[in-house]
Protein backbone atom coordinates (compact mmCIF):
# COMPACT_ATOMS: atom_id res chain seq x y z
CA UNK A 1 -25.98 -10.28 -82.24
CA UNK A 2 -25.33 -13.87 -80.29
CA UNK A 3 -28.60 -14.91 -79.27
CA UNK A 4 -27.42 -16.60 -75.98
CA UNK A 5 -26.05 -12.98 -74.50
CA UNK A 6 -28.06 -11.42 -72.01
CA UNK A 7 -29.49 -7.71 -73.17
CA UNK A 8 -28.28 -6.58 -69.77
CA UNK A 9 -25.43 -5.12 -68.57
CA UNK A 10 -25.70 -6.69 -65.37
CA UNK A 11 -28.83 -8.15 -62.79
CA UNK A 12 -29.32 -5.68 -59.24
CA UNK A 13 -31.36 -7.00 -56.47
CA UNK A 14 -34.24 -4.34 -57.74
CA UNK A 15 -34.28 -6.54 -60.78
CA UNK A 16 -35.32 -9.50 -58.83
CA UNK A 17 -37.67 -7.68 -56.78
CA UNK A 18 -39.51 -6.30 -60.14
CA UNK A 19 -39.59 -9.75 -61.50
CA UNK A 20 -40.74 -11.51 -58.54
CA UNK A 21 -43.39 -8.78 -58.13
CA UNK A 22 -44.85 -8.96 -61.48
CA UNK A 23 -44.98 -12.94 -61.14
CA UNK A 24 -46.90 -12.68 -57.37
CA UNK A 25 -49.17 -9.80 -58.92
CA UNK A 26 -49.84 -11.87 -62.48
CA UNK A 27 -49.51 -15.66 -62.08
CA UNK A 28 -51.74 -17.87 -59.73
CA UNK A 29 -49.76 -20.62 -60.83
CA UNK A 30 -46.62 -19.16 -59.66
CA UNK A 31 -47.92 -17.76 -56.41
CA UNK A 32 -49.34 -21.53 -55.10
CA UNK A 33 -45.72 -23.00 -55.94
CA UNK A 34 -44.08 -20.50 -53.72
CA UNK A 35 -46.12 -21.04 -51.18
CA UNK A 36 -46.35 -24.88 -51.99
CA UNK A 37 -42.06 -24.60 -51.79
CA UNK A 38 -42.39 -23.31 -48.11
CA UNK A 39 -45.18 -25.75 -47.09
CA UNK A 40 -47.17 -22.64 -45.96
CA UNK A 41 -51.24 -22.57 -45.85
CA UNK A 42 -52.55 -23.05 -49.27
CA UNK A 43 -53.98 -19.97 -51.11
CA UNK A 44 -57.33 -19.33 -51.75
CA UNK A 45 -57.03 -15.63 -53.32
CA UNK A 46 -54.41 -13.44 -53.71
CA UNK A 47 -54.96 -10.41 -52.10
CA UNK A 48 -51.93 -8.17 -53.13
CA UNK A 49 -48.22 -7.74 -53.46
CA UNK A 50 -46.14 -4.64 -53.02
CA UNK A 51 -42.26 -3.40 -53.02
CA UNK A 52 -39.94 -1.97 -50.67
CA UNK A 53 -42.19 -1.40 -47.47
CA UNK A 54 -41.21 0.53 -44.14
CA UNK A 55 -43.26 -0.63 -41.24
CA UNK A 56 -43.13 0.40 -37.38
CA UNK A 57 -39.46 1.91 -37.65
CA UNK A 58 -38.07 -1.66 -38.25
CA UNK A 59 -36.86 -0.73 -41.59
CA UNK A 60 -37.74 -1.95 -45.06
CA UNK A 61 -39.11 -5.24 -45.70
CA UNK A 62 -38.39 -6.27 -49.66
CA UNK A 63 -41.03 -7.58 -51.07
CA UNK A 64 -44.80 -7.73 -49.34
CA UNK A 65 -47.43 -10.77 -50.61
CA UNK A 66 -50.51 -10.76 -48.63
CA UNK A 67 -53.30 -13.53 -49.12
CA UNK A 68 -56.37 -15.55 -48.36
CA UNK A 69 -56.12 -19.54 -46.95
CA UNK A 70 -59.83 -20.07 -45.96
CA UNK A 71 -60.35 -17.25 -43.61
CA UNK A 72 -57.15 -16.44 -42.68
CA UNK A 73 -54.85 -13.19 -44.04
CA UNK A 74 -51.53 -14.30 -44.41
CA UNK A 75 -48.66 -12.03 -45.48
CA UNK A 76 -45.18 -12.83 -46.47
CA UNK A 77 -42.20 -10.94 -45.85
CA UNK A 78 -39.56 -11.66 -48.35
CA UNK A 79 -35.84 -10.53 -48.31
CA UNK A 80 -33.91 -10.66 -51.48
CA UNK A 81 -30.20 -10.98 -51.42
CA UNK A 82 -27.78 -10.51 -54.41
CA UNK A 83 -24.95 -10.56 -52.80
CA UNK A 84 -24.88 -8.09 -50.20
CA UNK A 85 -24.41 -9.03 -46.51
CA UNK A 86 -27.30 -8.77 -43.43
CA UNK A 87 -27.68 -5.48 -42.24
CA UNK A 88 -27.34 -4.99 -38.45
CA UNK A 89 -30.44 -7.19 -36.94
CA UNK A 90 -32.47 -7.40 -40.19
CA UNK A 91 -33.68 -10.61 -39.55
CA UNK A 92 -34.71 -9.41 -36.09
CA UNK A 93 -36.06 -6.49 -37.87
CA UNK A 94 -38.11 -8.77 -39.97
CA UNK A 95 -39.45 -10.70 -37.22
CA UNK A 96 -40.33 -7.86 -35.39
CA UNK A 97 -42.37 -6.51 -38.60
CA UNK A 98 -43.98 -10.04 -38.98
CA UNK A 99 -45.10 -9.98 -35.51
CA UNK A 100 -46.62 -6.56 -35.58
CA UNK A 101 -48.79 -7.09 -38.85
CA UNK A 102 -50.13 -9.68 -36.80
CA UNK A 103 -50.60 -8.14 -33.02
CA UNK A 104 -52.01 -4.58 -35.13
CA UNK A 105 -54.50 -7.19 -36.98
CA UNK A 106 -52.69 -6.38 -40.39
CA UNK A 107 -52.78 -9.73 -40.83
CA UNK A 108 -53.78 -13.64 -39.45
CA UNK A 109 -50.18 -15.06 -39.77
CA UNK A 110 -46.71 -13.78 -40.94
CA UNK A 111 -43.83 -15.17 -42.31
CA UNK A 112 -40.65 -14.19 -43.01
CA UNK A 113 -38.56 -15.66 -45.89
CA UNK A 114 -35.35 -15.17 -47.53
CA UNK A 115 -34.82 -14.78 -51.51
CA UNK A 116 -31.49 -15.62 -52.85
CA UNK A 117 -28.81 -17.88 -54.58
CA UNK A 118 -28.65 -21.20 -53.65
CA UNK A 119 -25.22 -20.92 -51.57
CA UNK A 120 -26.33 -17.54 -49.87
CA UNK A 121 -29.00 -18.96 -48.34
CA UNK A 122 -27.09 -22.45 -47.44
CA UNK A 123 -24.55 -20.39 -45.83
CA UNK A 124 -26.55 -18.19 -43.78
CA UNK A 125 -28.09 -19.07 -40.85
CA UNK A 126 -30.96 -16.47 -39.60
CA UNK A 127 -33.42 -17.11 -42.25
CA UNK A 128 -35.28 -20.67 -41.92
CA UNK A 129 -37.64 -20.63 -44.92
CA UNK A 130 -35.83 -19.49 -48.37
CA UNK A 131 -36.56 -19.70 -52.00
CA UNK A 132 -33.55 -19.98 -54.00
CA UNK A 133 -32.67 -17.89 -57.30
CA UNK A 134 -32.57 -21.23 -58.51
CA UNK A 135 -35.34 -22.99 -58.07
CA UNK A 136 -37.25 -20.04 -59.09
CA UNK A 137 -35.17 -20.07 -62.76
CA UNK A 138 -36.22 -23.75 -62.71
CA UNK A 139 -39.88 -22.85 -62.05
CA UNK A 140 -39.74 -19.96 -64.81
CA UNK A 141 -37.90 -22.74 -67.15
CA UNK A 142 -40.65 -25.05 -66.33
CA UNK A 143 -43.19 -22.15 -67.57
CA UNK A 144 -42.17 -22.26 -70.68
CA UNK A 145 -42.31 -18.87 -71.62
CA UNK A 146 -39.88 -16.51 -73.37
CA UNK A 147 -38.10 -14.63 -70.28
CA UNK A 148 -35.77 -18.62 -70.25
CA UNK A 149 -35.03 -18.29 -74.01
């Protein structure tokens, strides 16, 4: 068999959101270049990251990363997009989520950030902060391990 063929049929979004979850829940290194991407409060201890969370009736919010800067609790929301177009007021629902972590004392500060390829996220225009698919390969590249053979 070709060693340059994928041993996937094809990548879902839930594939993303595995990956990205075991690199927030493993890798220090990778955690402090998100964050360092988004120019949010450095970390000082990572404090936990979980998967497909419903909050408040406002729907499901992707991914969950929670952690320490100093004092302060911080927790990211992350969307991940494939492909697949907003649902009705998700990024309102996201906001909404973001600012009831912090009125309920869930958290210090939240922010909510979009996951994606480069052109979905430079042609949509709710989410300010995103992470592209692509830097993130280039970050995994830079790694060196065997997951960008």
């Amino acid at each position: 068999m070709e060693e340059n063929i994928l041993p996937v049929e094809a990548i879902q979004e839930r594939d993303v959101d595995l990956i990205l979850l075991e690199e927030f829940a493993t890798d220090n290194s990778f955690c402090e270049w998100f964050i360092n991407e988004l120019d949010l409060p450095k970390i000082s201890e990572n404090l936990g990251v979980w998967r497909s969370i419903t909050a408040y009736g406002l729907g499901e919010t992707d991914i969950l990363f929670s952690y320490k800067s100093e004092s302060e609790r911080i927790y990211i929301l992350i969307e991940n997009k494939l492909d697949a177009s907003f649902q009705d007021k998700q990024y309102e629902r996201y906001l909404l989520r973001a600012e009831n972590y912090v009125t309920d004392d869930s958290c210090d500060s939240a922010f909510t950030i979009l996951v994606a390829p480069k052109l979905y996220c430079d042609n949509q225009s709710e989410f300010e902060n995103y992470v592209s698919y692509e830097q993130i390969s280039k970050r995994l590249e830079f790694t060196g391990t065997k997951r960008n053979l």
